[in-house]
C-alpha atoms as a PDB file:
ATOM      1  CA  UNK A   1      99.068  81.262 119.274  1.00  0.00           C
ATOM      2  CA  UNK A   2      96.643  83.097 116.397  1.00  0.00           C
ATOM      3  CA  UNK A   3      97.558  82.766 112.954  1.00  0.00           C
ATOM      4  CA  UNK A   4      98.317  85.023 110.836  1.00  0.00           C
ATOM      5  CA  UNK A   5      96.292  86.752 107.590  1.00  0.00           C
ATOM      6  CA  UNK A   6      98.643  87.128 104.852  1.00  0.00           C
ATOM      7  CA  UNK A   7      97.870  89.818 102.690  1.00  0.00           C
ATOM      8  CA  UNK A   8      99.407  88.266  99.244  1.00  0.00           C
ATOM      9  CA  UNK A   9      99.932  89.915  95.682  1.00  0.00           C
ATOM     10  CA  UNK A  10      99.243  88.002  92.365  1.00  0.00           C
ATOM     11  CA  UNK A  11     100.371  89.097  88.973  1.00  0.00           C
ATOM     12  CA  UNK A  12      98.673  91.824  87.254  1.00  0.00           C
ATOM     13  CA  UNK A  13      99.300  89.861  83.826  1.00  0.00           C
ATOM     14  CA  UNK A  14     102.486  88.452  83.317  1.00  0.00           C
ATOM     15  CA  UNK A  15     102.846  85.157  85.519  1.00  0.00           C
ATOM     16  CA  UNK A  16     106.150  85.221  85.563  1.00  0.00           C
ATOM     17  CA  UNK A  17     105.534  88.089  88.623  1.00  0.00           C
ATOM     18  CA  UNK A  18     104.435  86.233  90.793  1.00  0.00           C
ATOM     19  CA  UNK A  19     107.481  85.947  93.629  1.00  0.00           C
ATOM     20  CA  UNK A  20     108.402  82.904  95.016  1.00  0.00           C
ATOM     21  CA  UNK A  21     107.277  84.059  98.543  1.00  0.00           C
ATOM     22  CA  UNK A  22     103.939  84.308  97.647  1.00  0.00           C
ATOM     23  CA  UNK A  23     103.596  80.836  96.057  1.00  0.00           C
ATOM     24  CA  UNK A  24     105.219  79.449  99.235  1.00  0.00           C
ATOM     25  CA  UNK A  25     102.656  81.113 101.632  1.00  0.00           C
ATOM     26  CA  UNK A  26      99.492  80.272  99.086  1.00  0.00           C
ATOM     27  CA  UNK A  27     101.332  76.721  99.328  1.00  0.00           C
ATOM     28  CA  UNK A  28     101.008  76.551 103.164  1.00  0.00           C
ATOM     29  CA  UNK A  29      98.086  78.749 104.505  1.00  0.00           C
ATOM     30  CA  UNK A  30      94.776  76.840 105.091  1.00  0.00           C
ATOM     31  CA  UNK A  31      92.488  78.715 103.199  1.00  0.00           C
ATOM     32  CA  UNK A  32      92.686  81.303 100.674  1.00  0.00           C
ATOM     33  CA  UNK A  33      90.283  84.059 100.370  1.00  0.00           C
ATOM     34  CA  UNK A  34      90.015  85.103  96.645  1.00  0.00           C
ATOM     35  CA  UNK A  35      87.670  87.487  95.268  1.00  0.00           C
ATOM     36  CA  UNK A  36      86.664  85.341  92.148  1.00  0.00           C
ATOM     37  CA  UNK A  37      87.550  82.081  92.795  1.00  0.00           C
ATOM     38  CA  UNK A  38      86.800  80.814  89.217  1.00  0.00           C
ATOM     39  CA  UNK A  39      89.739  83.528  88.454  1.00  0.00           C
ATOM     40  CA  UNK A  40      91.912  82.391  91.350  1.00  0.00           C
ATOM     41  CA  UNK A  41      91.500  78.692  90.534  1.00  0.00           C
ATOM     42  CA  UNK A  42      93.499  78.976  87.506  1.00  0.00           C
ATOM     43  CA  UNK A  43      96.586  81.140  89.148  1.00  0.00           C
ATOM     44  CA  UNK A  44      96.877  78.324  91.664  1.00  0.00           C
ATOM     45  CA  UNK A  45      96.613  75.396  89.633  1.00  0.00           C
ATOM     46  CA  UNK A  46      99.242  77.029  87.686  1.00  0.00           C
ATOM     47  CA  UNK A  47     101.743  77.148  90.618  1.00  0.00           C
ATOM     48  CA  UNK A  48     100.274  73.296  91.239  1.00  0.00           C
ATOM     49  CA  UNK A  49      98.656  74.775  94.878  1.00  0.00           C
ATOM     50  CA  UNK A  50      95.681  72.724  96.011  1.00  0.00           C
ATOM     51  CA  UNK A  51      95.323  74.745  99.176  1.00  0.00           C
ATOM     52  CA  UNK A  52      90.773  75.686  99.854  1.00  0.00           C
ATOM     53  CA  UNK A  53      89.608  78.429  98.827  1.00  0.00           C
ATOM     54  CA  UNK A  54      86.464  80.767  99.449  1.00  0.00           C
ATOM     55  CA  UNK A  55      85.512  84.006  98.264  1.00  0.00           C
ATOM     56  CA  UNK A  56      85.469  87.490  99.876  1.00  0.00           C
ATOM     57  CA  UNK A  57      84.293  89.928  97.626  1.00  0.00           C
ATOM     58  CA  UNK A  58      82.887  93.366  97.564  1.00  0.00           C
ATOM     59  CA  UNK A  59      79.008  91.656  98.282  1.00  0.00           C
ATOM     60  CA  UNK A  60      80.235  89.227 100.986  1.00  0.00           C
ATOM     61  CA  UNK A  61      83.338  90.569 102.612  1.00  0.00           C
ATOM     62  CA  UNK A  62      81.503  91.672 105.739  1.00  0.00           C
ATOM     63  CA  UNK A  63      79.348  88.245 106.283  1.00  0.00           C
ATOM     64  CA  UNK A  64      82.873  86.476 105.893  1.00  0.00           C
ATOM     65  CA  UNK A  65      84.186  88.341 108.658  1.00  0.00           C
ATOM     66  CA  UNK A  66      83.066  86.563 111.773  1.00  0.00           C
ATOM     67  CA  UNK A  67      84.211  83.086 110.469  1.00  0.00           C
ATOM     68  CA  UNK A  68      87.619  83.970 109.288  1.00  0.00           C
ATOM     69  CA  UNK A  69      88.629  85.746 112.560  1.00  0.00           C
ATOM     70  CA  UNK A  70      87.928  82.722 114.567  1.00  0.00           C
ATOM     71  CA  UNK A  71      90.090  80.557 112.322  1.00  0.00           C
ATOM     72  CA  UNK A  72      92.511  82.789 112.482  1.00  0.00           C
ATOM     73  CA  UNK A  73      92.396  82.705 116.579  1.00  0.00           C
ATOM     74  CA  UNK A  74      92.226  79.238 115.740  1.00  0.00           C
ATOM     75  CA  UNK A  75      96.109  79.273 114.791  1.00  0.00           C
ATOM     76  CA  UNK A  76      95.068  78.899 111.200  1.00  0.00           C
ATOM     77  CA  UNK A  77      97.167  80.793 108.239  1.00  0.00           C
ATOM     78  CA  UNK A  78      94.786  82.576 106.057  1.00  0.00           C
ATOM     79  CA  UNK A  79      95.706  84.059 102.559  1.00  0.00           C
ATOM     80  CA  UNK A  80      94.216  86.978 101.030  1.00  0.00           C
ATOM     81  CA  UNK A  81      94.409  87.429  97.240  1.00  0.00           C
ATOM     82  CA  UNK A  82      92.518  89.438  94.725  1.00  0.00           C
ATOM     83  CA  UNK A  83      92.158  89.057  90.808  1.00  0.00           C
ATOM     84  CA  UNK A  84      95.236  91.032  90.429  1.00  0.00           C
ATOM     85  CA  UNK A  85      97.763  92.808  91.683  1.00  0.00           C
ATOM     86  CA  UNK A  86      97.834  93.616  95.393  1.00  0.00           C
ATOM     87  CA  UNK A  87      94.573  93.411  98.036  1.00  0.00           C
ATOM     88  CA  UNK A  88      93.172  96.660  99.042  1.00  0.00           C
ATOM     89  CA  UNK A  89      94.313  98.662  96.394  1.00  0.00           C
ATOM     90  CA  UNK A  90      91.352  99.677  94.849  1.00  0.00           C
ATOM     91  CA  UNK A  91      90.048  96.176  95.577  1.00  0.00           C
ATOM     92  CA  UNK A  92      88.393  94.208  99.056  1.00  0.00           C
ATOM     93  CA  UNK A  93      89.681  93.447 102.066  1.00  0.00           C
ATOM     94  CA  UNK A  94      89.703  96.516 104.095  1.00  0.00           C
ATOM     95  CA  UNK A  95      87.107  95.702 106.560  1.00  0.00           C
ATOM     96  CA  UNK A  96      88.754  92.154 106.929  1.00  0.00           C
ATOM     97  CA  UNK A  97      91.639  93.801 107.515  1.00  0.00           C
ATOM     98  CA  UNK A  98      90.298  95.961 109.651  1.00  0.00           C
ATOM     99  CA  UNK A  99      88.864  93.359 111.940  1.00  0.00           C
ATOM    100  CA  UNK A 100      92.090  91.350 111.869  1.00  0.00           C
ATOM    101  CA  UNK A 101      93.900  94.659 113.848  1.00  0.00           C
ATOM    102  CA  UNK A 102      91.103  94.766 116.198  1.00  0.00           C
ATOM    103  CA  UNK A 103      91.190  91.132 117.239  1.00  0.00           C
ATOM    104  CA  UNK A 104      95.335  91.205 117.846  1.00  0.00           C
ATOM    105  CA  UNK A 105      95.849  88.939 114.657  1.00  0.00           C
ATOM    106  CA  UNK A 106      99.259  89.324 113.051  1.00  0.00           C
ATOM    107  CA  UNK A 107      98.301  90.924 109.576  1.00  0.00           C
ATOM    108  CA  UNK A 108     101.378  89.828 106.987  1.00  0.00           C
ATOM    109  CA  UNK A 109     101.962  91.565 103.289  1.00  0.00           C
ATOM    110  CA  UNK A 110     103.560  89.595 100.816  1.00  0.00           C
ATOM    111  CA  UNK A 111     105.103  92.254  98.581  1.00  0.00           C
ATOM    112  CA  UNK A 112     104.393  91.766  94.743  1.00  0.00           C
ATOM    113  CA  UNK A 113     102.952  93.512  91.267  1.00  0.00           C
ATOM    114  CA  UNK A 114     100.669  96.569  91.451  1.00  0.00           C
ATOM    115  CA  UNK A 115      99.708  98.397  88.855  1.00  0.00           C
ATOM    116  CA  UNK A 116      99.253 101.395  90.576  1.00  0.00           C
ATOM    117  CA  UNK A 117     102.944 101.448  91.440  1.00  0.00           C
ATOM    118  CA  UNK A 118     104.380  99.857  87.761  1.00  0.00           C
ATOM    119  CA  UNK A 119     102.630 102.799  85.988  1.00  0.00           C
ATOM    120  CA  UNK A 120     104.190 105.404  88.351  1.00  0.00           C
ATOM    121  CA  UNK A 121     107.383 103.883  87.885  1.00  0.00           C
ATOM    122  CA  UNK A 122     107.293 103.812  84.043  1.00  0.00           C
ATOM    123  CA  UNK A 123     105.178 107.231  83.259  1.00  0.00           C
ATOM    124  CA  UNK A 124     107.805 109.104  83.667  1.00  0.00           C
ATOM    125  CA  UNK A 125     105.877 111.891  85.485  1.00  0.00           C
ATOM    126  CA  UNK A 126     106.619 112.915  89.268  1.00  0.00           C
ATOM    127  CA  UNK A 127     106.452 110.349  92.037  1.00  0.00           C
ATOM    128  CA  UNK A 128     107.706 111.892  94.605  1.00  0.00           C
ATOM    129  CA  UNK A 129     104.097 113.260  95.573  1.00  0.00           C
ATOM    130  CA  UNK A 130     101.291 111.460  94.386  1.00  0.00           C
ATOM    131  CA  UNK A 131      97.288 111.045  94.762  1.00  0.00           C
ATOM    132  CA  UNK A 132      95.335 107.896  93.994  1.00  0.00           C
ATOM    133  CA  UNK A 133      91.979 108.212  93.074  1.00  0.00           C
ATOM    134  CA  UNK A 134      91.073 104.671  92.054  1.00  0.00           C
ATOM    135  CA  UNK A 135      87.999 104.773  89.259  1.00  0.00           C
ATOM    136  CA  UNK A 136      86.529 107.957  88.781  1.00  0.00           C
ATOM    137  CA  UNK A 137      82.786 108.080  89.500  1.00  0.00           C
ATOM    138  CA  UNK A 138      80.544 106.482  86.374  1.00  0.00           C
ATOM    139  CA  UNK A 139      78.320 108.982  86.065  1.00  0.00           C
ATOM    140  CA  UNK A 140      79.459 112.091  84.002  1.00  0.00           C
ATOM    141  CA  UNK A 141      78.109 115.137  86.461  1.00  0.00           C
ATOM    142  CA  UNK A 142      79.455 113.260  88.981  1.00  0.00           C
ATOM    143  CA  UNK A 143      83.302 112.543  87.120  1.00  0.00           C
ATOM    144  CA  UNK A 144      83.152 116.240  86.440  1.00  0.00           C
ATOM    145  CA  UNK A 145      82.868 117.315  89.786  1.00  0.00           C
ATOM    146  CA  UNK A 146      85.587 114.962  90.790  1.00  0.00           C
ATOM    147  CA  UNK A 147      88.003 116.304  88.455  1.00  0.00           C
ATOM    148  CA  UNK A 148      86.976 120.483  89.062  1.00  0.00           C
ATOM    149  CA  UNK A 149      87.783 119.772  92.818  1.00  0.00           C
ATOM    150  CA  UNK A 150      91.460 117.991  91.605  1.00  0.00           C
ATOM    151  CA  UNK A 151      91.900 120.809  89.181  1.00  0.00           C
ATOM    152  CA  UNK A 152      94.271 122.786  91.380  1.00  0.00           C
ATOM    153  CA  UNK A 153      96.062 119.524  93.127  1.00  0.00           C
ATOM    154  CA  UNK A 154      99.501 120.123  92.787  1.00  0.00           C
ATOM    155  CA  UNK A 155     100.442 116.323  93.272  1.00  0.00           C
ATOM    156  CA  UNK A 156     100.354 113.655  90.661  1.00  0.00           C
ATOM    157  CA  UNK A 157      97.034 111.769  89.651  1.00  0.00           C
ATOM    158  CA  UNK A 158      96.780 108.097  89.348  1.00  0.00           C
ATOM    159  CA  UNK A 159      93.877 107.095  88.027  1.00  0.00           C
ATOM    160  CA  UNK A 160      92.451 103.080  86.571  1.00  0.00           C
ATOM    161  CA  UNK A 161      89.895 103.344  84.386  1.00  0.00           C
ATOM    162  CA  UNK A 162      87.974 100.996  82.016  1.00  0.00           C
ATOM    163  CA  UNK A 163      87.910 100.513  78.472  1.00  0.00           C
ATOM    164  CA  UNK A 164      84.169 101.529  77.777  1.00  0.00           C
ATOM    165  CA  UNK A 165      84.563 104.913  79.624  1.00  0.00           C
ATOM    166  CA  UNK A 166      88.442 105.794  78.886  1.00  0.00           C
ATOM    167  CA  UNK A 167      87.124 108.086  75.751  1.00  0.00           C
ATOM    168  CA  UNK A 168      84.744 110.003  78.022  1.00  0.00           C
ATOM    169  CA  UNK A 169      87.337 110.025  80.920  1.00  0.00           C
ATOM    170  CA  UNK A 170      90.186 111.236  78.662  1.00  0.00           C
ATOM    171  CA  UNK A 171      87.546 114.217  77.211  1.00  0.00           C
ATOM    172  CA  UNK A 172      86.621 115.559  80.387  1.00  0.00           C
ATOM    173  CA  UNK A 173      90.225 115.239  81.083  1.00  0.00           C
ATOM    174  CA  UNK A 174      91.634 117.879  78.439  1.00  0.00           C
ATOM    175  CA  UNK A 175      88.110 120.369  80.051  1.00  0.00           C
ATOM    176  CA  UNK A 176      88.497 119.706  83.693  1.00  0.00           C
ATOM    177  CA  UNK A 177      92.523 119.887  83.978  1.00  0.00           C
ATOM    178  CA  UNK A 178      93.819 121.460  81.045  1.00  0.00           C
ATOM    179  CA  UNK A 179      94.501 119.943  77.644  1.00  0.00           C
ATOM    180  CA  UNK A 180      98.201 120.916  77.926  1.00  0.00           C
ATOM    181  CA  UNK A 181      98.854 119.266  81.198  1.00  0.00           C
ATOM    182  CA  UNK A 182     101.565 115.903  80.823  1.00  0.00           C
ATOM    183  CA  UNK A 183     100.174 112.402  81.479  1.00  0.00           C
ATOM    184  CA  UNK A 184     100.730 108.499  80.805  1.00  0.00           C
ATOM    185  CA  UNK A 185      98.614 106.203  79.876  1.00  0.00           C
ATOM    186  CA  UNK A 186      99.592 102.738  80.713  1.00  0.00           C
ATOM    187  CA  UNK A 187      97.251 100.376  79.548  1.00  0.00           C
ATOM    188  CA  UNK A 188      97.358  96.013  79.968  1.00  0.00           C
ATOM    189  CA  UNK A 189     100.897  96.429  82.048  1.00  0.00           C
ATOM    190  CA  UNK A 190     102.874  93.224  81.708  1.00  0.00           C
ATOM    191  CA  UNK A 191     100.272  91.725  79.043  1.00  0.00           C
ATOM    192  CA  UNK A 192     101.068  90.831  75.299  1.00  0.00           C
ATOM    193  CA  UNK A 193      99.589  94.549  73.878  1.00  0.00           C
ATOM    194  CA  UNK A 194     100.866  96.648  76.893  1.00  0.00           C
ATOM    195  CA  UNK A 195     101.226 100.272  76.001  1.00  0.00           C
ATOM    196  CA  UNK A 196     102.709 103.183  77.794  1.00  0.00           C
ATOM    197  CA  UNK A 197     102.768 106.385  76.032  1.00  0.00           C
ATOM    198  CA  UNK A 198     103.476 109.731  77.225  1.00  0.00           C
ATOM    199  CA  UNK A 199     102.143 113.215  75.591  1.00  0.00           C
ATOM    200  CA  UNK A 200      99.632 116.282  76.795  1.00  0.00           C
ATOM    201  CA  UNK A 201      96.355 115.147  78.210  1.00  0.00           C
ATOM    202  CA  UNK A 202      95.165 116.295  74.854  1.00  0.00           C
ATOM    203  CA  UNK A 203      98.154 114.197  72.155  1.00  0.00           C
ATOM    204  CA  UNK A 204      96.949 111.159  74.685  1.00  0.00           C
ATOM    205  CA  UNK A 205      93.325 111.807  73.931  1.00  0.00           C
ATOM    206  CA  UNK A 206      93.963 112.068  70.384  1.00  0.00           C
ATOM    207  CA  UNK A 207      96.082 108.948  70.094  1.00  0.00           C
ATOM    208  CA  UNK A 208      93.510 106.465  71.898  1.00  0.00           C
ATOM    209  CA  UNK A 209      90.278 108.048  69.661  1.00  0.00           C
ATOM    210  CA  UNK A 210      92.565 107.013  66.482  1.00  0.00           C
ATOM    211  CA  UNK A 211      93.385 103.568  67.274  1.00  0.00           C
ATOM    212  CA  UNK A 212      89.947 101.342  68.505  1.00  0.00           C
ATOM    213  CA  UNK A 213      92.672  98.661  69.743  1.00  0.00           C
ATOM    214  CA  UNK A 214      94.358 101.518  72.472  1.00  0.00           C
ATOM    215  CA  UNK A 215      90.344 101.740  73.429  1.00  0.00           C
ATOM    216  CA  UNK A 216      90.896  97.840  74.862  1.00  0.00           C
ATOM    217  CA  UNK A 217      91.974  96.291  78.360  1.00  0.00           C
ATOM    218  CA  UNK A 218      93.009  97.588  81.481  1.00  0.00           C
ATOM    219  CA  UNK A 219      93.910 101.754  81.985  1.00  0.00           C
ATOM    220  CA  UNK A 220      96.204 103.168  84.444  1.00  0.00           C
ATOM    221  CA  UNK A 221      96.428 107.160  83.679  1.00  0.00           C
ATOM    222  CA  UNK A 222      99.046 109.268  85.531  1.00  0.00           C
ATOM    223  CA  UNK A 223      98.792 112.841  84.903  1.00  0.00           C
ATOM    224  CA  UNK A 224     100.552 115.528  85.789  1.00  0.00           C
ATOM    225  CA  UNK A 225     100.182 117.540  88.895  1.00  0.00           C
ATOM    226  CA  UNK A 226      98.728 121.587  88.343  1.00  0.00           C
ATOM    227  CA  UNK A 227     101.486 124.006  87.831  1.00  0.00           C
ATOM    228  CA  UNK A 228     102.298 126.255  90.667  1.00  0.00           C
ATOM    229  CA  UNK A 229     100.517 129.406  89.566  1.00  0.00           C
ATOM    230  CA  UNK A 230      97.129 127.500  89.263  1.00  0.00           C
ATOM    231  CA  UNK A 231      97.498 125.985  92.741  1.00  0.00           C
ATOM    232  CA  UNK A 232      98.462 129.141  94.407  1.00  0.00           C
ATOM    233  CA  UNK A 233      95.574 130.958  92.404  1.00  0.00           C
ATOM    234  CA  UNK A 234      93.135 128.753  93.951  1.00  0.00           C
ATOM    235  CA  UNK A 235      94.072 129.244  97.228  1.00  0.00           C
ATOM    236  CA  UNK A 236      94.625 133.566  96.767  1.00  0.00           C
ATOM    237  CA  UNK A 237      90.936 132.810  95.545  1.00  0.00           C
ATOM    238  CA  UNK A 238      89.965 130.892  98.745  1.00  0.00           C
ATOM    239  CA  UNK A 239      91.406 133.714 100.808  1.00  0.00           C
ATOM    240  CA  UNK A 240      90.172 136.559  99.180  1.00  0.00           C
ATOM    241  CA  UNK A 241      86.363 135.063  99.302  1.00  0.00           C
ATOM    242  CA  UNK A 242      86.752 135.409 103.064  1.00  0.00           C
ATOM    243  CA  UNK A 243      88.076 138.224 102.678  1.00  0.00           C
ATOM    244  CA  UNK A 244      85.802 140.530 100.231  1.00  0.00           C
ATOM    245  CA  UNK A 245      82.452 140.537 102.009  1.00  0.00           C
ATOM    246  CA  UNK A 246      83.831 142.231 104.739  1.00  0.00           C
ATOM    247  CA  UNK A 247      86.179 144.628 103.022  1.00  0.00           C
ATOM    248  CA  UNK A 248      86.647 146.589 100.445  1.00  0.00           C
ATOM    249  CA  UNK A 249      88.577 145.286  97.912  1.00  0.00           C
ATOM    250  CA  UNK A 250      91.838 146.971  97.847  1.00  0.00           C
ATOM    251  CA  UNK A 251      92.131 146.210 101.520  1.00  0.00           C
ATOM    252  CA  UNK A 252      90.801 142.867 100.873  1.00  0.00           C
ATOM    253  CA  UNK A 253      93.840 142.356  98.239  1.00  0.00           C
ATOM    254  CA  UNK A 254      96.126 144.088 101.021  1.00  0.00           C
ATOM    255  CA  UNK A 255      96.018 141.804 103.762  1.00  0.00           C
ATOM    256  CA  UNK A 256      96.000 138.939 101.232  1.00  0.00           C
ATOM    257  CA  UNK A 257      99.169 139.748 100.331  1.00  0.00           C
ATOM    258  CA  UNK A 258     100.212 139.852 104.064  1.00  0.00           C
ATOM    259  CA  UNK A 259      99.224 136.191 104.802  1.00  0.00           C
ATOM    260  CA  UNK A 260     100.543 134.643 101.205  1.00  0.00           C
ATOM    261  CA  UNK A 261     103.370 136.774 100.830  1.00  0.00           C
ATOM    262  CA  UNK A 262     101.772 137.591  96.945  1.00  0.00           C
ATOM    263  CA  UNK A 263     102.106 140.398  94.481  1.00  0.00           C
ATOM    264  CA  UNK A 264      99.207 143.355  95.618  1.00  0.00           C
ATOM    265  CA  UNK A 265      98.565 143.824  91.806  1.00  0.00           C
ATOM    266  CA  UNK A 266      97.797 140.214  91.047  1.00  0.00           C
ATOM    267  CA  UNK A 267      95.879 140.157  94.288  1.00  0.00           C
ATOM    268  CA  UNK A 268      93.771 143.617  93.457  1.00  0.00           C
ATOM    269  CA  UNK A 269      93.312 142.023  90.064  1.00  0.00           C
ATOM    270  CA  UNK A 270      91.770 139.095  91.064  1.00  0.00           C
ATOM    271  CA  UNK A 271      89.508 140.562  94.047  1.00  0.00           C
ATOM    272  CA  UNK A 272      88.163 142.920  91.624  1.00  0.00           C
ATOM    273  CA  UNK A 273      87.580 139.411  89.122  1.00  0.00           C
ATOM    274  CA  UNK A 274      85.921 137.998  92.037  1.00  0.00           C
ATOM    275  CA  UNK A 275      83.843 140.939  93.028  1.00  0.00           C
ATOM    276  CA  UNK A 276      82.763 141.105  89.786  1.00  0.00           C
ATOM    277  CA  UNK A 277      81.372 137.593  89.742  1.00  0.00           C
END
């Protein structure tokens, strides 16, 4: 019989989160793999659990891989736990994961605080389709581009950011998706100074370059998906680029229309926009 690799989630701040499943499984497994064990060290002692523990981080996930998949053939019970929140969301484990499927080892989540999913669920913006992007890239050129090519997603955007970039983020924000656009930021969920506050992209921006102490912690930013008539304009756009080198643009706008069932006005408008450009 193999063991099993519990995949376990640890508070994101308040302790009090932690369920009483996961203590029991940190409790009995026979190693747990924690991506700063100096962090880890003091969630277990809290819960009194003296079980080993090694790291698997981001740098030595992959060199781990080997020995942990023949303890777990082993019969061993192997915990996985990251700083915060739940493994694999925007944190490592994947390729262990990964490895654990290929080898026929019973992979086991232990339900338990995310902050992905407690901002969603306190924003207050749609979550009935939604698109996580994790950290946007640190460079700016490269968070710009990001953020033209999710300009026209009509789904929800989750975002985590840091505190030394949120001002820049939160900018290029109010250029890249439109100022007026809804959004939440939700920053040190479950802490002592949590804050959720709701407003336009550009109220939000205004209300953390006021206050230095909303410029602190841990940032989860849900923002509002792009209205209808932006997403369908990208995609007449997309259609009509196809469409305009070969034809001439009234036609071009006709047979748009056909295949998006769209006005021919708005169509011609924007073919003759696009022509121009």
């Amino acid at each position: 019989m193999t063991g099993t690799l519990y995949i376990v989630a640890t508070p994101i701040g308040n302790l009090d989160d932690m369920t009483p499943r996961a203590i029991d499984v940190l409790h009995h497994a026979d190693l747990v793999l924690a991506e700063d064990t100096r962090h880890s060290k003091k969630l277990l002692q809290h819960f009194a659990i003296n079980t080993p523990m090694q790291s698997c981080h981001d740098f030595n996930e992959r060199n781990r891989i080997a020995a942990v998949i023949v303890r777990l053939e082993k019969g061993e019970n192997i915990a996985l736990i990251s700083d915060a929140g739940t493994p694999l969301i925007n944190d490592p484990g994947y390729h262990l994961v990964t490895a654990a499927h290929a080898a026929n080892i019973r992979v086991s989540p232990v339900p338990g605080a995310s902050a992905l999913i407690a901002a969603l669920s306190a924003a207050g913006i749609a979550t009935d389709r939604f698109t996580f992007i994790g950290y946007l890239p640190a460079k700016p050129a490269a968070r710009r581009r990001s953020l033209q090519a999710l300009a026209t997603a009509g789904e929800t955007l989750v975002m985590y950011e840091t505190p030394h970039r949120i001002c820049e983020t939160l900018a290029d924000l109010c250029g890249y998706l439109d100022a007026s656009r809804e959004m939440a930021i939700c920053r040190e969920l479950t802490k002592q100074f949590e804050t959720i506050r709701k407003g336009s992209v550009e109220e939000i921006t205004q209300f953390v370059r006021a206050d230095t102490n909303q410029q602190r912690g841990e940032f989860v930013l849900v923002v509002q998906g792009a209205p209808e008539s932006v997403a369908d304009e990208a995609e007449m756009s997309r259609v009509l680029r196809i469409l305009l080198p070969v034809l001439p643009v009234r036609k071009a706008a006709a047979i748009a229309a056909e295949i998006l069932g769209g006005s021919k006005n708005r169509l011609y408008d924007l073919a003759l926009k696009l022509k121009d450009e």
